[in-house]
C-alpha atoms as a PDB file:
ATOM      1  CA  UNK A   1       0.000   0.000   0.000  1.00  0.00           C
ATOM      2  CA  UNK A   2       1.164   3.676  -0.887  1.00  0.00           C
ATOM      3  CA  UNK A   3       1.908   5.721   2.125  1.00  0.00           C
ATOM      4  CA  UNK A   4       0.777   8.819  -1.011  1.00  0.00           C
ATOM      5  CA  UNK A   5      -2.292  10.148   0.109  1.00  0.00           C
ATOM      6  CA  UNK A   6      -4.695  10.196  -2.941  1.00  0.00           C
ATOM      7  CA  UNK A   7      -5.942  13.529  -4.369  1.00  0.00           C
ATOM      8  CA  UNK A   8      -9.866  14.000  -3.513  1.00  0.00           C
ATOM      9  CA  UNK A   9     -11.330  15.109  -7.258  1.00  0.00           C
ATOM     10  CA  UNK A  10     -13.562  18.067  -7.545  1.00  0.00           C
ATOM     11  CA  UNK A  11     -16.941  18.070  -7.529  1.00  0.00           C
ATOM     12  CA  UNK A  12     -18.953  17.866 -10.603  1.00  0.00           C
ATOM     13  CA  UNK A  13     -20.321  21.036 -11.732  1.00  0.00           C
ATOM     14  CA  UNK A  14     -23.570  22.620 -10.500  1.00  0.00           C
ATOM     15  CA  UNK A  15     -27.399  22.620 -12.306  1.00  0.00           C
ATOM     16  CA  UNK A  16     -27.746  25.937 -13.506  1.00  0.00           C
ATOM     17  CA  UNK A  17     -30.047  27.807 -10.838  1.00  0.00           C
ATOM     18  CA  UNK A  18     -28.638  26.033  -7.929  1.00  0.00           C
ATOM     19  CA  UNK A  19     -27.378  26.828  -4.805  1.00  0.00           C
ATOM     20  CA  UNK A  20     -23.180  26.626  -5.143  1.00  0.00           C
ATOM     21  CA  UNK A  21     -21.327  25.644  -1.928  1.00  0.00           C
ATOM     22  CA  UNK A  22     -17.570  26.430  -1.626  1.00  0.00           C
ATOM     23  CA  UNK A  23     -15.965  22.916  -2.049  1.00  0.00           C
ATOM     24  CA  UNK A  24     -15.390  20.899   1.583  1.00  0.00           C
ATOM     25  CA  UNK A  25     -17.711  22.750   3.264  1.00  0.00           C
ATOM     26  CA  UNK A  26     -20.180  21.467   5.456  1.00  0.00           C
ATOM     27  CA  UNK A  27     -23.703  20.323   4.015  1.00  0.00           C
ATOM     28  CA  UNK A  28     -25.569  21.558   6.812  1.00  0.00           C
ATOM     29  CA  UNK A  29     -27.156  25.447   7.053  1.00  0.00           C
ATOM     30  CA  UNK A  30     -24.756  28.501   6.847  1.00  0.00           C
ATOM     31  CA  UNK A  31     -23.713  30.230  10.013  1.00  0.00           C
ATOM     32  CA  UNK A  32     -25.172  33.800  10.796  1.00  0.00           C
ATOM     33  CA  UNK A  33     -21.948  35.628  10.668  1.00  0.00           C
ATOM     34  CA  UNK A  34     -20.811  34.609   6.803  1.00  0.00           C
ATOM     35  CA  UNK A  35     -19.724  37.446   4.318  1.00  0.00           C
ATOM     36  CA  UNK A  36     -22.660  37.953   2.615  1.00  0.00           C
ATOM     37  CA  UNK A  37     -24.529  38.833   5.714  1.00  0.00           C
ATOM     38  CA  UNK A  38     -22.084  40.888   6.695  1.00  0.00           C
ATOM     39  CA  UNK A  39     -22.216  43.170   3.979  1.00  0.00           C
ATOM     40  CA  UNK A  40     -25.783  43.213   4.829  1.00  0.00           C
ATOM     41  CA  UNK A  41     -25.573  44.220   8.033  1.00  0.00           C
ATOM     42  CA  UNK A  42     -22.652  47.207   7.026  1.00  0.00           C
ATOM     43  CA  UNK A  43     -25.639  48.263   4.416  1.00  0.00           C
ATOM     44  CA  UNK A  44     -27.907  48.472   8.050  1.00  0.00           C
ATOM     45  CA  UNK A  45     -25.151  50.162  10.358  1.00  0.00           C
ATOM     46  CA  UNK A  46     -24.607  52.654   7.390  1.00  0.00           C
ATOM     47  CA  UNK A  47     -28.392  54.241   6.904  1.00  0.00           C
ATOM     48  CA  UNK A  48     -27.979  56.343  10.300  1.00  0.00           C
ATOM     49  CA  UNK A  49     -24.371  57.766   9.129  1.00  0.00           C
ATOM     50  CA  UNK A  50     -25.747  58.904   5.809  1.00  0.00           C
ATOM     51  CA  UNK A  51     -28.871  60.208   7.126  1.00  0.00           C
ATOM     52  CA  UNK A  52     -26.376  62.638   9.498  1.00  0.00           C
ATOM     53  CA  UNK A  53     -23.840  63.075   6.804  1.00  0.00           C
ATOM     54  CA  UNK A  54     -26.721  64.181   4.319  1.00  0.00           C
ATOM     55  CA  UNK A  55     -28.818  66.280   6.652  1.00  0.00           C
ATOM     56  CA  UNK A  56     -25.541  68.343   8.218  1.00  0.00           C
ATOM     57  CA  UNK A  57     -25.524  71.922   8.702  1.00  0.00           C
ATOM     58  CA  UNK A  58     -28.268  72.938   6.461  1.00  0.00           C
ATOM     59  CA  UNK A  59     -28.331  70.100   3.990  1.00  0.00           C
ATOM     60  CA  UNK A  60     -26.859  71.926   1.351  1.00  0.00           C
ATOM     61  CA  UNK A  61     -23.213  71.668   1.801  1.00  0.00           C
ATOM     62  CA  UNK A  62     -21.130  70.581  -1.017  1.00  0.00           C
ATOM     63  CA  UNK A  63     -18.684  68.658   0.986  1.00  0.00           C
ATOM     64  CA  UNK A  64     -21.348  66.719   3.105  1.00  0.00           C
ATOM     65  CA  UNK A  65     -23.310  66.266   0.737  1.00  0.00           C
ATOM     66  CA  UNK A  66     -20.270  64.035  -1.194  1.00  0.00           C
ATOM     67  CA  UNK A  67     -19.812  61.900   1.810  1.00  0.00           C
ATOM     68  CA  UNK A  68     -23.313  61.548   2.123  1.00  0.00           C
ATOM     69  CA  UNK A  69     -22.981  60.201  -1.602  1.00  0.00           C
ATOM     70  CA  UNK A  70     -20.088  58.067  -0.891  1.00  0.00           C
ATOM     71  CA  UNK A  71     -22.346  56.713   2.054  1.00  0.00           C
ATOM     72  CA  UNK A  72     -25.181  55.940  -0.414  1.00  0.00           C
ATOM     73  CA  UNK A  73     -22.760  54.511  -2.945  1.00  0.00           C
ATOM     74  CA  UNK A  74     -21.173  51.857  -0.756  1.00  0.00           C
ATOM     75  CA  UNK A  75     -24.189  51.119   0.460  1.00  0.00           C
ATOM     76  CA  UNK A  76     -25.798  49.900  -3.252  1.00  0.00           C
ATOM     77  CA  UNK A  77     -22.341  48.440  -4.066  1.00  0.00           C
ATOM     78  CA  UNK A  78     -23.187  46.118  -0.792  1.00  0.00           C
ATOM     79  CA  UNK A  79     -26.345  45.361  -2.540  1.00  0.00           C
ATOM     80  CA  UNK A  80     -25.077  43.972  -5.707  1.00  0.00           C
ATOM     81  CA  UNK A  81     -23.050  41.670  -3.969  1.00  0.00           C
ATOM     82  CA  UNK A  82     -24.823  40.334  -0.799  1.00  0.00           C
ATOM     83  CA  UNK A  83     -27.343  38.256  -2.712  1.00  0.00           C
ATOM     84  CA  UNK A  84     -25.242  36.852  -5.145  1.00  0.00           C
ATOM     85  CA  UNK A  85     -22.675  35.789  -2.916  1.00  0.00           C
ATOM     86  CA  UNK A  86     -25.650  33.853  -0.547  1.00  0.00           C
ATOM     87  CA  UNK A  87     -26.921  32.190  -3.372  1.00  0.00           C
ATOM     88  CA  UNK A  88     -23.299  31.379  -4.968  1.00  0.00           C
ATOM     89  CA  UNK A  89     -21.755  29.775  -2.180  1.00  0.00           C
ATOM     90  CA  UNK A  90     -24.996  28.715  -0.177  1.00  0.00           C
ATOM     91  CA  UNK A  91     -25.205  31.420   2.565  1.00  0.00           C
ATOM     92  CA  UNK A  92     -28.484  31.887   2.351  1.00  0.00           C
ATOM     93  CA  UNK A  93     -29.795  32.166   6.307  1.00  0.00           C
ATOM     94  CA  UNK A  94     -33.162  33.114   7.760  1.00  0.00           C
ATOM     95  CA  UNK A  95     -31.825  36.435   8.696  1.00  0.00           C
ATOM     96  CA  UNK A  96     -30.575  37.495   5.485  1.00  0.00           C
ATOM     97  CA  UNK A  97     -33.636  36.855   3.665  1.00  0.00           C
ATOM     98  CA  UNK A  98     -35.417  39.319   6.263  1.00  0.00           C
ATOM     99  CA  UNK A  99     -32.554  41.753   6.582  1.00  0.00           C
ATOM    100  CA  UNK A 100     -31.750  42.178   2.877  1.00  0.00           C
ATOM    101  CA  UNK A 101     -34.908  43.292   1.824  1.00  0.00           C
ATOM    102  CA  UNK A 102     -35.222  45.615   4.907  1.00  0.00           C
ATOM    103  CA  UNK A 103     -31.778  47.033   4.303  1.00  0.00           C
ATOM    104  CA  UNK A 104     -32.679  48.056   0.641  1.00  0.00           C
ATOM    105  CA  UNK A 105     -35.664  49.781   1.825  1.00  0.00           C
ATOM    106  CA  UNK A 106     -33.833  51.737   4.846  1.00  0.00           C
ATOM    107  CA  UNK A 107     -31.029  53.577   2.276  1.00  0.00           C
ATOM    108  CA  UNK A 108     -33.295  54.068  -0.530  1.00  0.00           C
ATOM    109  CA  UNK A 109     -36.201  55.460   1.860  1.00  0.00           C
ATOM    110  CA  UNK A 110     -34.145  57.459   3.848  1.00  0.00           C
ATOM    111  CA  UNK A 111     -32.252  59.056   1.151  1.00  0.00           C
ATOM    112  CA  UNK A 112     -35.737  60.000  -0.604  1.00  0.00           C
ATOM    113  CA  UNK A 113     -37.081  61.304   2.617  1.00  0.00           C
ATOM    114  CA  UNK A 114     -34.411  63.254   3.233  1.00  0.00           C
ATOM    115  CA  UNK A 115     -33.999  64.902   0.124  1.00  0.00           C
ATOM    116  CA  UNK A 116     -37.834  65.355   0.052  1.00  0.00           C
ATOM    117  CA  UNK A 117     -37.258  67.431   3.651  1.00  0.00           C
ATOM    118  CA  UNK A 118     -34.249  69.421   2.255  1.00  0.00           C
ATOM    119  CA  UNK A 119     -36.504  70.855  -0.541  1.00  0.00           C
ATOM    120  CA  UNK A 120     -34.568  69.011  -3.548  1.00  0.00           C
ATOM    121  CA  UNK A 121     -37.042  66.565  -4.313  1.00  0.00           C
ATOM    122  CA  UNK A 122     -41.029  66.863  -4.985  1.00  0.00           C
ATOM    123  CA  UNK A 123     -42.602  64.730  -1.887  1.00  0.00           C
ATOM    124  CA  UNK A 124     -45.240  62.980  -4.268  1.00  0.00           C
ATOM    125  CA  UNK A 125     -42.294  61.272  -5.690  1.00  0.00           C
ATOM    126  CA  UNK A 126     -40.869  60.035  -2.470  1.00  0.00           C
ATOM    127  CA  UNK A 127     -44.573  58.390  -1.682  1.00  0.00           C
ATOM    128  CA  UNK A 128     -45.152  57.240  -5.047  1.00  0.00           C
ATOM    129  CA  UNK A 129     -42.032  55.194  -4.863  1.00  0.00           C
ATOM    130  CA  UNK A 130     -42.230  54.421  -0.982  1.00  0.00           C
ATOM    131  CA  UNK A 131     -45.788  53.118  -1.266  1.00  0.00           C
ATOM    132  CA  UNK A 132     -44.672  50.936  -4.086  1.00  0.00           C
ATOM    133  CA  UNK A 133     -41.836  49.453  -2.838  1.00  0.00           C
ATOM    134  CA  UNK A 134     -43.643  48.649   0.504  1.00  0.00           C
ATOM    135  CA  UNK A 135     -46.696  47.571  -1.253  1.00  0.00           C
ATOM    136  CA  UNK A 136     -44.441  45.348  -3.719  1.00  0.00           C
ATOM    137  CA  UNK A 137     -42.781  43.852  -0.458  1.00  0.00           C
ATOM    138  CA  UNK A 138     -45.502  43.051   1.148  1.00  0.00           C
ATOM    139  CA  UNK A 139     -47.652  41.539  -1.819  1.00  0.00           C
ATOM    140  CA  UNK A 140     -44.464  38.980  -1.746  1.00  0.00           C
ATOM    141  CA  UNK A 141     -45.026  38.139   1.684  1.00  0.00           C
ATOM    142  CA  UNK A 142     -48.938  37.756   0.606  1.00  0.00           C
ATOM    143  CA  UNK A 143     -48.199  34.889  -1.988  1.00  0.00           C
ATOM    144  CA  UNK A 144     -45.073  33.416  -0.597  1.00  0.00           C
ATOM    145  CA  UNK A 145     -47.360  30.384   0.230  1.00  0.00           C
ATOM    146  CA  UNK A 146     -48.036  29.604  -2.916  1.00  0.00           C
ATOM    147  CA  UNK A 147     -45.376  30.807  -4.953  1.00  0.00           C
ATOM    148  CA  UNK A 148     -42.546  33.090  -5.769  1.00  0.00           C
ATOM    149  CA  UNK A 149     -42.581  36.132  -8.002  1.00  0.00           C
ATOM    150  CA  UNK A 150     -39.212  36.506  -9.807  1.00  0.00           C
ATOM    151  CA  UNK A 151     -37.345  39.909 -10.271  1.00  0.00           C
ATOM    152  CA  UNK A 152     -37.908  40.822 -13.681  1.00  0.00           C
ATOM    153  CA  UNK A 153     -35.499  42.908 -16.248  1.00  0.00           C
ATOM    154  CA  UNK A 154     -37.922  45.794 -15.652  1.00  0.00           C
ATOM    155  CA  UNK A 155     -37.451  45.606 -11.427  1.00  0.00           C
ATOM    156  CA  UNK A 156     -33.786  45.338 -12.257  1.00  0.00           C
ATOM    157  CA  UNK A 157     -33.500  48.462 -14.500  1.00  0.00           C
ATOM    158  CA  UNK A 158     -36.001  50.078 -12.404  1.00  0.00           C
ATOM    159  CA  UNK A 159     -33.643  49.612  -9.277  1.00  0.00           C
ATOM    160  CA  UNK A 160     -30.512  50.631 -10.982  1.00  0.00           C
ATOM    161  CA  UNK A 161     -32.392  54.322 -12.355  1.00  0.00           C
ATOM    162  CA  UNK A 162     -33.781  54.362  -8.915  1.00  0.00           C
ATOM    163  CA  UNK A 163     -30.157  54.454  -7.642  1.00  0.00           C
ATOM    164  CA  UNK A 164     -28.469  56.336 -10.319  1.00  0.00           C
ATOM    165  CA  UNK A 165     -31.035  59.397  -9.815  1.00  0.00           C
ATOM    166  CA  UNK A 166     -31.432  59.647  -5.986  1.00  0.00           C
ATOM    167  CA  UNK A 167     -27.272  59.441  -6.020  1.00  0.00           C
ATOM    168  CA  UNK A 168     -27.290  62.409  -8.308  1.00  0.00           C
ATOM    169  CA  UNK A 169     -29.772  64.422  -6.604  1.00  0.00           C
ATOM    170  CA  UNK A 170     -27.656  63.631  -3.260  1.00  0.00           C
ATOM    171  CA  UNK A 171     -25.128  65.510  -5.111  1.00  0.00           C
ATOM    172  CA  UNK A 172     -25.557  69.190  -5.286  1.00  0.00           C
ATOM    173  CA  UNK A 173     -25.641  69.507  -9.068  1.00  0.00           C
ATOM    174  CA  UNK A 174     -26.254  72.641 -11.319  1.00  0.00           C
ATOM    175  CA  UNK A 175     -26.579  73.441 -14.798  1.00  0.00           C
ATOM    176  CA  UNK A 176     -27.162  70.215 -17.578  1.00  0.00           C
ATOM    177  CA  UNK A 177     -26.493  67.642 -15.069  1.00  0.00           C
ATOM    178  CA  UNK A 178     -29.301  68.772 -12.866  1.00  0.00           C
ATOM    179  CA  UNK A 179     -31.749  68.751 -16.022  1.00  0.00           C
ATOM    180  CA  UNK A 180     -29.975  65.205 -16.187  1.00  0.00           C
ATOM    181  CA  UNK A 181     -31.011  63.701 -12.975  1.00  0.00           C
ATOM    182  CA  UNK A 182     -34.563  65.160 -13.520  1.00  0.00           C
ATOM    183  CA  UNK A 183     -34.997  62.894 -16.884  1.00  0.00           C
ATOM    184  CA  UNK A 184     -33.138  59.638 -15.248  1.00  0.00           C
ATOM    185  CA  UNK A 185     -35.770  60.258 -12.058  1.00  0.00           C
ATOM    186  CA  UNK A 186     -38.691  60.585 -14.259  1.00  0.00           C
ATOM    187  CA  UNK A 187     -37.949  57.582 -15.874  1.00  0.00           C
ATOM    188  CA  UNK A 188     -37.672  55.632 -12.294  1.00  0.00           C
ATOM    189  CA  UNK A 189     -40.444  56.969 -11.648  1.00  0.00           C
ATOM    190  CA  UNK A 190     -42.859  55.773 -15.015  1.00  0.00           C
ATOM    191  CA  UNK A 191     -40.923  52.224 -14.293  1.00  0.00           C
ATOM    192  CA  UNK A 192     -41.153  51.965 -10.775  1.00  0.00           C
ATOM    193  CA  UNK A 193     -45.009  52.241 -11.373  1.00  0.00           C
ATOM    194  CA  UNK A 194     -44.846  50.101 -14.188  1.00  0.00           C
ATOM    195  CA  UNK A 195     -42.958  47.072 -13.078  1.00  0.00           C
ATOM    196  CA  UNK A 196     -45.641  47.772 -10.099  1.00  0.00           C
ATOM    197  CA  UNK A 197     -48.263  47.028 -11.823  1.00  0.00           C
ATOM    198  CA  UNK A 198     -46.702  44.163 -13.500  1.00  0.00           C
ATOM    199  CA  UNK A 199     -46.221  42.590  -9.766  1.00  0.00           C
ATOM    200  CA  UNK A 200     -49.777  42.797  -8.891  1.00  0.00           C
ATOM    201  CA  UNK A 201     -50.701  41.128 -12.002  1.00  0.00           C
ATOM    202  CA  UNK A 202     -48.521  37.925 -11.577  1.00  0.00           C
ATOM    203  CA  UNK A 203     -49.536  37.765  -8.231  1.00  0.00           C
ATOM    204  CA  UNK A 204     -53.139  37.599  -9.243  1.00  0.00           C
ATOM    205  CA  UNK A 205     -52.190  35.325 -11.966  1.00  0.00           C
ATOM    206  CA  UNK A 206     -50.554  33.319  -9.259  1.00  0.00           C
ATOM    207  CA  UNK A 207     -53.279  33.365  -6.709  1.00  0.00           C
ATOM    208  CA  UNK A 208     -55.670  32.632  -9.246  1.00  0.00           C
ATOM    209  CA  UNK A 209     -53.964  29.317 -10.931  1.00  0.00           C
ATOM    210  CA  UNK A 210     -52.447  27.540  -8.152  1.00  0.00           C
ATOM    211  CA  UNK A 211     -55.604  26.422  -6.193  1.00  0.00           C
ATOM    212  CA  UNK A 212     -56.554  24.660  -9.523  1.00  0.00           C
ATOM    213  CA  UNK A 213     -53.304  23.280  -9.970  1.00  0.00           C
ATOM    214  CA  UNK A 214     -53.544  21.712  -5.897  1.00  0.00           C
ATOM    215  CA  UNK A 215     -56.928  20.498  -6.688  1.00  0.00           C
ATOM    216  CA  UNK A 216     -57.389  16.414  -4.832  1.00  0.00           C
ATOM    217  CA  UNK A 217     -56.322  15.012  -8.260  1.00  0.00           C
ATOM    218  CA  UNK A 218     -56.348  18.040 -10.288  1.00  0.00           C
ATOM    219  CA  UNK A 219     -57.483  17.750 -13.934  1.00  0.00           C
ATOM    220  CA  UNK A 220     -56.241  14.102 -14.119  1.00  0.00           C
ATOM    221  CA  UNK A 221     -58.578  12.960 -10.725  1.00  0.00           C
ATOM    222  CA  UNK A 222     -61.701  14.980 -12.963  1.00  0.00           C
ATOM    223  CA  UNK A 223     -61.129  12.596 -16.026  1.00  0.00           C
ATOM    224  CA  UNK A 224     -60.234   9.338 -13.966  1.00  0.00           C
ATOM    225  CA  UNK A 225     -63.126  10.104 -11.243  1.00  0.00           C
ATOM    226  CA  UNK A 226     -65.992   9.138 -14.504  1.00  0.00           C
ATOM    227  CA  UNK A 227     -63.728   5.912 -15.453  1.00  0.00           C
ATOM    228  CA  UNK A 228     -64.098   5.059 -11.550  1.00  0.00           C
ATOM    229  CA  UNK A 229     -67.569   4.891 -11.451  1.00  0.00           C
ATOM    230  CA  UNK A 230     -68.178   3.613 -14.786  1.00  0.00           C
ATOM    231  CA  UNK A 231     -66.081   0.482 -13.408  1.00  0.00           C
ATOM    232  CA  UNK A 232     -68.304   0.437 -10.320  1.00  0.00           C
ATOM    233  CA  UNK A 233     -71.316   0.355 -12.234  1.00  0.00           C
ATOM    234  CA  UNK A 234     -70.358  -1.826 -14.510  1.00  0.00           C
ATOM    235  CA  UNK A 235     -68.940  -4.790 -11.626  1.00  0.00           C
ATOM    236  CA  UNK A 236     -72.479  -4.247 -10.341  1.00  0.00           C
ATOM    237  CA  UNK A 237     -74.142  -5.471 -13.386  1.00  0.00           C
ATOM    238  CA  UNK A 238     -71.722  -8.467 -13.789  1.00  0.00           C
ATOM    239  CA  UNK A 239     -72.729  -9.397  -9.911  1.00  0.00           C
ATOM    240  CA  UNK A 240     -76.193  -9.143 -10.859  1.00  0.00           C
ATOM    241  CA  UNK A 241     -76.141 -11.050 -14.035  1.00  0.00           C
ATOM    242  CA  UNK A 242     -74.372 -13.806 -12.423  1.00  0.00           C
ATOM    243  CA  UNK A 243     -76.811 -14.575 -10.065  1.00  0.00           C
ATOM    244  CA  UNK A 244     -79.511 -14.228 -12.538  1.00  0.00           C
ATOM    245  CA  UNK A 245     -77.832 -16.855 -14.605  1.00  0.00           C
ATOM    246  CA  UNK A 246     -77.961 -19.218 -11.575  1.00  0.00           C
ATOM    247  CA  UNK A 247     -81.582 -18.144 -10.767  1.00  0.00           C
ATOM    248  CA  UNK A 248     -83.078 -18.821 -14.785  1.00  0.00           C
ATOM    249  CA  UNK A 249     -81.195 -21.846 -15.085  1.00  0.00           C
ATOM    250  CA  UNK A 250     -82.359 -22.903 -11.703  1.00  0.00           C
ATOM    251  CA  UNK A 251     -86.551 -22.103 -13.212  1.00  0.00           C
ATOM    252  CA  UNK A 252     -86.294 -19.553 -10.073  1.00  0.00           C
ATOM    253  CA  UNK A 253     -86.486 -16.634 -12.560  1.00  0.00           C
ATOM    254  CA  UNK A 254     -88.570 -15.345 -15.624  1.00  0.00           C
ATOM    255  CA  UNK A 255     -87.427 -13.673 -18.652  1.00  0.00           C
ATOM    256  CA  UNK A 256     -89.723 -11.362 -17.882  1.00  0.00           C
ATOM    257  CA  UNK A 257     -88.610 -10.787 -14.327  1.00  0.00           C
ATOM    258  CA  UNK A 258     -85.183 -10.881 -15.234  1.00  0.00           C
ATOM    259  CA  UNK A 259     -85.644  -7.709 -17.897  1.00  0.00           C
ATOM    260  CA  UNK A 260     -87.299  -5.600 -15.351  1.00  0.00           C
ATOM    261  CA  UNK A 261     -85.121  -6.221 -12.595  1.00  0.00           C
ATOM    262  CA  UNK A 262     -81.498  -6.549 -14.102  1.00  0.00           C
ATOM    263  CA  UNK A 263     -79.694  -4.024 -15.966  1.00  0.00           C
ATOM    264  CA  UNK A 264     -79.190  -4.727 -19.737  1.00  0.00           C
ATOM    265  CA  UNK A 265     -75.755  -6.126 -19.534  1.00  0.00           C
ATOM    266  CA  UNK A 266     -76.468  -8.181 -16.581  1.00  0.00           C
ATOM    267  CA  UNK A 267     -79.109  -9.693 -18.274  1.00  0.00           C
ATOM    268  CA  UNK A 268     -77.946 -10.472 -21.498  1.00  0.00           C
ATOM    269  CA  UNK A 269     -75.202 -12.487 -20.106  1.00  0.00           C
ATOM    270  CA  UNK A 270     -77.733 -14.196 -17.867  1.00  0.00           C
ATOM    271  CA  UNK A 271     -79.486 -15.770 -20.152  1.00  0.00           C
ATOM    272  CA  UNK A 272     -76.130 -16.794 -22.348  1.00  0.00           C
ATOM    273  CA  UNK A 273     -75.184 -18.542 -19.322  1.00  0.00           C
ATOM    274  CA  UNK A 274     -78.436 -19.953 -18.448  1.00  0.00           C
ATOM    275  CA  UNK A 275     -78.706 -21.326 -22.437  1.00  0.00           C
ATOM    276  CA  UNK A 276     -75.003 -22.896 -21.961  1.00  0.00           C
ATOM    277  CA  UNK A 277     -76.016 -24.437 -18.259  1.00  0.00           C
ATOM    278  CA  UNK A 278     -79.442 -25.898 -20.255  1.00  0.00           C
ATOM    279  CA  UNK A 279     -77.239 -27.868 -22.792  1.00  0.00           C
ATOM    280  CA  UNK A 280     -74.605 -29.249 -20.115  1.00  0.00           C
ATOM    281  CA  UNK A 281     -74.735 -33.267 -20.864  1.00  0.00           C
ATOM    282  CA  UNK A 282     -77.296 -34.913 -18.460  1.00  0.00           C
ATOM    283  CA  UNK A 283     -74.933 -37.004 -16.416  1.00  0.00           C
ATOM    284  CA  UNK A 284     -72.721 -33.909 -16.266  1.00  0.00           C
ATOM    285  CA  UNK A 285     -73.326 -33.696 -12.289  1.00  0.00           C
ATOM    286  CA  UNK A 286     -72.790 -37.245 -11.942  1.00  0.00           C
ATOM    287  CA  UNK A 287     -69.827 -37.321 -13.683  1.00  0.00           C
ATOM    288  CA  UNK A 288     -68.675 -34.199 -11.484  1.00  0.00           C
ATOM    289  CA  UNK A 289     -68.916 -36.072  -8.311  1.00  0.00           C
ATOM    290  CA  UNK A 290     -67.413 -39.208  -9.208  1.00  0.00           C
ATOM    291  CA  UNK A 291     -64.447 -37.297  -9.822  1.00  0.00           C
ATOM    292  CA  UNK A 292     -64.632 -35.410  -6.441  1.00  0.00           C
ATOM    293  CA  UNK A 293     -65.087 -39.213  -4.900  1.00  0.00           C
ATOM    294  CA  UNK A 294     -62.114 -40.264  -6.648  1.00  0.00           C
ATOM    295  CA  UNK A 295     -60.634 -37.412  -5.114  1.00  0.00           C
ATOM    296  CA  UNK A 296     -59.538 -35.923  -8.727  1.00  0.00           C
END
């Protein structure tokens, strides 16, 4: 035997969509303190900083106002990467699926609050996108039961425009670039209402669909339920025919009789068998239990 200690090969390479593990870890549930919660919590611990960095002095600093935009910055950059590192490497816990979403909403709503109470940005926009990302959130929560709504190219782009034009009104722009931000906001706004929209139709699709689909047998038990009882009913005429066979060959039962109290197929084969059991040979009983005495 080789004292060489063999080399363990890789694993084989994941089904697209599923979770990825870093190779020798542990199969069991990640720990609460991994990297990707981390960066959630650092997204958390920084919406109090920027709210102070944004709001100092008057508000309208230059200088503040950049490290109030630096604040913001690292805290989508966090974003981008918390989920996909969870899902890569399976760190997926409990608490980041309830402190992700809630750390998204913190930054963005407090910057958009803020700006609103500085004077640099209409309030109806602040509540049209506040209502719909809490509205959005907890719709989610609504049909989590019965399904999962994915993020679709229009929430994406509508979350990147959403970021791009609160940064740049954090920033204390003039001239073109302030007619800039204007446009990219505008066009948050139409898709954040859009892609809202869009939501509350899948989950209505989704709510209305699934109890169907979880049906006792669904559309297969509807089709095979008919077949059932057809089988019931007709076993029930075979029983019945069988003993009507024994009772016309037996003179115990009419034709007459038999037709009004036997269902068609039951009686048809009654009297087949009753014909057959009237030409059986004469000494066919006898015959029968000689052989029984002979013990054949």
């Amino acid at each position: 035997m080789s004292g060489a200690t063999e080399a363990t090969p890789p694993p084989p390479p994941p089904a697209p969509g599923a979770d990825v593990r870093p190779y020798g870890a542990e199969g069991g549930p990640a720990g609460l303190l991994n990297v990707a919660n981390l960066l959630t919590m650092i997204r958390l611990a920084l919406v109090p900083g920027f709210v102070l960095l944004l709001v100092h002095g008057d508000g309208h600093d230059p200088a503040w106002r950049s490290f109030a935009w630096a604040a913001f910055g690292v805290a989508m950059i966090t974003d981008l990467f918390d989920g996909e590192l969870a899902r890569r490497y399976g760190l997926v816990t409990d608490f980041g699926k309830i402190a992700d979403p809630i750390a998204d909403k913190a930054i963005m709503g407090a910057a958009l609050v803020g700006l609103s109470a500085l004077g640099d940005l209409p309030w109806w926009i602040t509540i049209v996108i506040l209502v719909r990302e809490l509205g959005i959130t907890l719709m989610r929560f609504w049909v989590i039961r019965i399904g999962v709504i994915p993020a679709s190219r229009g929430g994406k782009l509508k979350t990147l425009t959403q970021g791009v034009a609160v940064g740049m009104y954090i920033l204390i722009l003039t001239g073109p670039l302030a007619s800039i931000r204007a446009w990219i906001m505008a066009v948050a706004v139409v898709l954040t209402v859009v892609t809202g929209f869009d939501y509350v139709r899948q989950a209505a699709v989704l709510r209305r669909d699934r109890p169907a689909a979880q049906a006792p047998g669904g559309a297969e038990g509807a089709v095979t339920a008919p077949a059932g009882e057809a089988g019931v009913a007709a076993s029930g005429a075979h029983r019945a025919g069988v003993l009507a066979e024994q009772a016309l060959a037996d003179g115990a039962l009419t034709d007459g009789a038999l037709a009004d109290g036997v269902p068609a197929e039951g009686a048809s084969g009654a009297r087949a068998g009753a014909a057959e059991r009237a030409a059986e040979p004469a000494g066919g009983a006898e015959r029968a239990q000689h052989e029984r005495r002979q013990g054949v």
